[in-house]
PDB file of N, CA and C in Angstrom:
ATOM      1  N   UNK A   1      15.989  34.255  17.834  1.00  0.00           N
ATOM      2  CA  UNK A   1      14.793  33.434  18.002  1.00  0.00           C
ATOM      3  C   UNK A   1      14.616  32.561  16.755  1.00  0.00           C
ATOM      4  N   UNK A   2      14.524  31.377  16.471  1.00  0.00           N
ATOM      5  CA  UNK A   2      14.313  30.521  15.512  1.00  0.00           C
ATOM      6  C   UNK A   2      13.365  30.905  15.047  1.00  0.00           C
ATOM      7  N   UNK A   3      12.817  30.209  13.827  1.00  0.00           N
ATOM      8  CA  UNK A   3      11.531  30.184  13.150  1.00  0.00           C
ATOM      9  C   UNK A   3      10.664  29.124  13.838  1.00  0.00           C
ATOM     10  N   UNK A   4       9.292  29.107  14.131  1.00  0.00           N
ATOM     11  CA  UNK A   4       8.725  28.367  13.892  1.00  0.00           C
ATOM     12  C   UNK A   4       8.024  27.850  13.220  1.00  0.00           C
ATOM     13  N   UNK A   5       8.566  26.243  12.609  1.00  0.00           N
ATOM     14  CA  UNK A   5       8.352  25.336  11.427  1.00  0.00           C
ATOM     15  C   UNK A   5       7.457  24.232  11.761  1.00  0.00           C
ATOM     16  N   UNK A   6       6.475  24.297  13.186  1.00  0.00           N
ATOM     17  CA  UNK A   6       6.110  22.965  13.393  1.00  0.00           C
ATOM     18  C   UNK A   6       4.969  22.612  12.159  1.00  0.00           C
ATOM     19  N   UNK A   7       3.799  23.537  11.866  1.00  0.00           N
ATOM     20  CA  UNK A   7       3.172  23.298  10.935  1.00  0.00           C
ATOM     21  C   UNK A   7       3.647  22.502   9.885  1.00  0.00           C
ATOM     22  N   UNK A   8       4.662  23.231   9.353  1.00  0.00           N
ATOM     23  CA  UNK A   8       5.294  22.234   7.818  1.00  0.00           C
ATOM     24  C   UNK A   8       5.603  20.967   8.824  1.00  0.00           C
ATOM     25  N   UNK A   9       6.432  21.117   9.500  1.00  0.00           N
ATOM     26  CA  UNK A   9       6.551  19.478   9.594  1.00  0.00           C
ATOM     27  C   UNK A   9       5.320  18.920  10.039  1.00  0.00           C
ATOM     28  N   UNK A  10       4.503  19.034  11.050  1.00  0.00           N
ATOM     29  CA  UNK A  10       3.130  18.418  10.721  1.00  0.00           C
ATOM     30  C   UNK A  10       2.847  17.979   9.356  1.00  0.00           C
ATOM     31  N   UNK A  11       2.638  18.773   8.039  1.00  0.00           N
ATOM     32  CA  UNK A  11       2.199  18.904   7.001  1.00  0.00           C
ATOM     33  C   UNK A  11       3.116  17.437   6.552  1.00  0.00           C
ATOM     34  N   UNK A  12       4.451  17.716   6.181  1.00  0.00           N
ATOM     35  CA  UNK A  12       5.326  16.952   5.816  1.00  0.00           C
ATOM     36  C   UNK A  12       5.311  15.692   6.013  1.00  0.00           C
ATOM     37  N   UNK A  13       5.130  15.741   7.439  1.00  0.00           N
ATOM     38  CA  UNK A  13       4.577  14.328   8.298  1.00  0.00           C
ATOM     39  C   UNK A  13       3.895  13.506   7.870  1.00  0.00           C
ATOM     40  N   UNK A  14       2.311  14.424   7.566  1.00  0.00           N
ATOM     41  CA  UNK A  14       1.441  13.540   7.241  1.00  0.00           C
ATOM     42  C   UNK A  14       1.374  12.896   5.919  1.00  0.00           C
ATOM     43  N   UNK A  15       2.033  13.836   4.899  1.00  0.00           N
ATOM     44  CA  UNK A  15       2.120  13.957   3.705  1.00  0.00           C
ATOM     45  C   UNK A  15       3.131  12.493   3.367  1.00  0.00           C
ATOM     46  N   UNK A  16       3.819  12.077   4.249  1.00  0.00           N
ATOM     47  CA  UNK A  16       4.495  11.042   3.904  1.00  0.00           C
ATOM     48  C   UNK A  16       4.311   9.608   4.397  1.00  0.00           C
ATOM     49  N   UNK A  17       3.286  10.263   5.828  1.00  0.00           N
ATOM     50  CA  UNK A  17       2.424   9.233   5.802  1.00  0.00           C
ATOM     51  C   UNK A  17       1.226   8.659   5.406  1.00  0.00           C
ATOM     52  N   UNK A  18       0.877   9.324   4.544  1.00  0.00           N
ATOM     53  CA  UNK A  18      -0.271   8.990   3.404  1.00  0.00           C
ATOM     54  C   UNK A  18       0.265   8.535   2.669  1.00  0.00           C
ATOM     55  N   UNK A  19       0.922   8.801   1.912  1.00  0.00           N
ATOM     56  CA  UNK A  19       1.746   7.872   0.526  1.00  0.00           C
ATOM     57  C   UNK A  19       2.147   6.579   1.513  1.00  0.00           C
ATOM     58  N   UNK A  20       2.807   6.156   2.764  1.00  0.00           N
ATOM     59  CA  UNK A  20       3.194   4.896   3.407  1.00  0.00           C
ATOM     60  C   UNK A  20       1.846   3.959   2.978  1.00  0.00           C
ATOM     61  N   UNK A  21       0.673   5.091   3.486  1.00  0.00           N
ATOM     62  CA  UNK A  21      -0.945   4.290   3.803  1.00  0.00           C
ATOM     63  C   UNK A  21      -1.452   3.676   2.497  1.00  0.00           C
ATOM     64  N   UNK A  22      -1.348   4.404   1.842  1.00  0.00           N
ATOM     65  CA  UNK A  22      -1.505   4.319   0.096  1.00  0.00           C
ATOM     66  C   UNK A  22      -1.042   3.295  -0.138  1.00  0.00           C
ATOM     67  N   UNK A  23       0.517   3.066   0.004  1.00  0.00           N
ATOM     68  CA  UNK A  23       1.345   2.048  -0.754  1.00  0.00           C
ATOM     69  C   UNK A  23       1.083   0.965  -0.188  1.00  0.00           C
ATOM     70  N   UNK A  24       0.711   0.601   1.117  1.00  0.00           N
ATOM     71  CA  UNK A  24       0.464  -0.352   2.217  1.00  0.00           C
ATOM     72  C   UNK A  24      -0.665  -0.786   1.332  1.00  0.00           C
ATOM     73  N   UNK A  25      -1.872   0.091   1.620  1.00  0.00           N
ATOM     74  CA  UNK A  25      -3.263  -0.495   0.671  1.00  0.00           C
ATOM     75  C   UNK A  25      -3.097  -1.078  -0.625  1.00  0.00           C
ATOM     76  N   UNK A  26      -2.490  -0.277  -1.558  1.00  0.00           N
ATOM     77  CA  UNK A  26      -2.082  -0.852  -2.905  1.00  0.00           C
ATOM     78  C   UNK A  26      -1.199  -2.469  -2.736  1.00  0.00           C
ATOM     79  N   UNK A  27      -0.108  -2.315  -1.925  1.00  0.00           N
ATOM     80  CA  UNK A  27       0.501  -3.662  -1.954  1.00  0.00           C
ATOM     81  C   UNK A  27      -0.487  -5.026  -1.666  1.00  0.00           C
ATOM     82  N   UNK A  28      -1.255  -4.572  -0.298  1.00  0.00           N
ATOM     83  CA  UNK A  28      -2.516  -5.758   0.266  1.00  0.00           C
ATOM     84  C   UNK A  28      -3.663  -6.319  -0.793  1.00  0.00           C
ATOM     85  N   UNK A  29      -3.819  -5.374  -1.732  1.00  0.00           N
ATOM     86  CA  UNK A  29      -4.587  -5.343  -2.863  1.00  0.00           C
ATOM     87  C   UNK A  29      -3.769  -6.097  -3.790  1.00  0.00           C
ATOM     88  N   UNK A  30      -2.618  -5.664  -4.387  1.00  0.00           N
ATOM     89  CA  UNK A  30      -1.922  -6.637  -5.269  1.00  0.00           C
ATOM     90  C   UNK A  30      -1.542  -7.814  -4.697  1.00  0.00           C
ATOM     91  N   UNK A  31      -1.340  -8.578  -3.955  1.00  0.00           N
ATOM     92  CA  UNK A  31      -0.773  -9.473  -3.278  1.00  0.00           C
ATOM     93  C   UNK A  31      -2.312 -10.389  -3.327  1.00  0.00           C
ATOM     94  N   UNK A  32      -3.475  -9.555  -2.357  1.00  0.00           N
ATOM     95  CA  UNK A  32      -4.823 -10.754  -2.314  1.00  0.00           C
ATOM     96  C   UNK A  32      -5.278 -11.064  -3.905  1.00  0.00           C
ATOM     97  N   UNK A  33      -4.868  -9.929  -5.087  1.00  0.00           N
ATOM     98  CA  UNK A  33      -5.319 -10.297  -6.588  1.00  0.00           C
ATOM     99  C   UNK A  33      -4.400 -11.426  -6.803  1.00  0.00           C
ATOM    100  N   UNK A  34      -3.035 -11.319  -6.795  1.00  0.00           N
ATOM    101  CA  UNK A  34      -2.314 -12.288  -7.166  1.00  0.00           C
ATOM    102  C   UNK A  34      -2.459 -13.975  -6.439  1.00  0.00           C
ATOM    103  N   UNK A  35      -2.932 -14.030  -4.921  1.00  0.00           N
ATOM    104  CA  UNK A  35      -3.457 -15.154  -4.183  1.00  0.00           C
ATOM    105  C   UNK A  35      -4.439 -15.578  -5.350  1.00  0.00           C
ATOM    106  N   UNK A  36      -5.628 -14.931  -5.529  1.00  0.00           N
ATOM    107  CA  UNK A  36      -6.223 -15.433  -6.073  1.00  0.00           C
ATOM    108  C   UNK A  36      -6.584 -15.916  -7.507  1.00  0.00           C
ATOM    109  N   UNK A  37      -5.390 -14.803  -7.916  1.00  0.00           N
ATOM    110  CA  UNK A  37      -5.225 -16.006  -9.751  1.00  0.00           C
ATOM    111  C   UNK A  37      -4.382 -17.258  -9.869  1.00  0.00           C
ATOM    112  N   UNK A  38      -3.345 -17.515  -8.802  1.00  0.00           N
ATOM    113  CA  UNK A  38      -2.407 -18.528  -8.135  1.00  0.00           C
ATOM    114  C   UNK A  38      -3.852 -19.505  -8.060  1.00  0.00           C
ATOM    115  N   UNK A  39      -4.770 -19.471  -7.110  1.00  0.00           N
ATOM    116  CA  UNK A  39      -5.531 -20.002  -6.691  1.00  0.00           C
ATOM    117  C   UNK A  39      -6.438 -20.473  -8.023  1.00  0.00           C
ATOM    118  N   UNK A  40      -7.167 -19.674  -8.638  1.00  0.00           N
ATOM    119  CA  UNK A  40      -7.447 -20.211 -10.217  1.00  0.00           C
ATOM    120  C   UNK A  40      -6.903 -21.151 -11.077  1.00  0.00           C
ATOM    121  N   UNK A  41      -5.364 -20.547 -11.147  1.00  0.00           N
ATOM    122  CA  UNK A  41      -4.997 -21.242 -12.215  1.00  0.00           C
ATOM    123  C   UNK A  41      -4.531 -22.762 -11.857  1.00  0.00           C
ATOM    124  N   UNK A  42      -4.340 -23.344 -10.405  1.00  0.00           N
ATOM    125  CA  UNK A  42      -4.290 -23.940  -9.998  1.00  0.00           C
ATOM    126  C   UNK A  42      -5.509 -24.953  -9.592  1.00  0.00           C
ATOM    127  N   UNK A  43      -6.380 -24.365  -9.560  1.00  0.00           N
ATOM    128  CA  UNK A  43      -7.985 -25.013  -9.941  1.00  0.00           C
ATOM    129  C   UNK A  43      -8.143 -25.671 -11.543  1.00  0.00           C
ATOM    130  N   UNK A  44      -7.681 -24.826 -12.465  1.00  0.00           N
ATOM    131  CA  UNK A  44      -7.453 -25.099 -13.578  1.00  0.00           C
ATOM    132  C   UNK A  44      -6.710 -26.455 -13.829  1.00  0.00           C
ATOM    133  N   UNK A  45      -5.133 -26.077 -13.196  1.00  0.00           N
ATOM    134  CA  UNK A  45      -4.160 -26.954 -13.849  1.00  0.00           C
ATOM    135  C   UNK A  45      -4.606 -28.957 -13.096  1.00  0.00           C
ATOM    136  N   UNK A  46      -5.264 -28.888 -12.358  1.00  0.00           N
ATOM    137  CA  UNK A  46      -5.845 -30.271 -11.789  1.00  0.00           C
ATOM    138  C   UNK A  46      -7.184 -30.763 -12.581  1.00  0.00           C
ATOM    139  N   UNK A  47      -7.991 -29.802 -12.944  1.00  0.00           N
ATOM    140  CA  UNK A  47      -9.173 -30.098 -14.134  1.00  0.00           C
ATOM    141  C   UNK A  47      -8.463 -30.896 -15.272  1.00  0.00           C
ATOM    142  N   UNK A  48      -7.628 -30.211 -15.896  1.00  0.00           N
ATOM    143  CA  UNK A  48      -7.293 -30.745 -16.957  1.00  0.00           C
ATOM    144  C   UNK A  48      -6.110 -32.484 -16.539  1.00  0.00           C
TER     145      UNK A  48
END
């Protein structure tokens, strides 16, 4: 009779899909900061 492992992999599962969710959020976050200093400094570079 095998073991049953579904729990851990549940666990495992989710566990690696949180870090995906994480990194997803973190990237959308760095990307709209960086739009918007692009966007600044470019406000800038036409002032002068």
């Amino acid at each position: 009779m095998p073991a049953d492992t579904m729990t851990e992999m549940i666990l495992g599962f989710s566990v690696i899909m949180g870090v995906l969710v994480v990194y997803i959020l973190t990237l959308a976050a760095r990307i709209r900061r960086a739009q918007a200093k692009d966007e600044f400094s470019s406000e800038n570079q036409s002032e002068s």
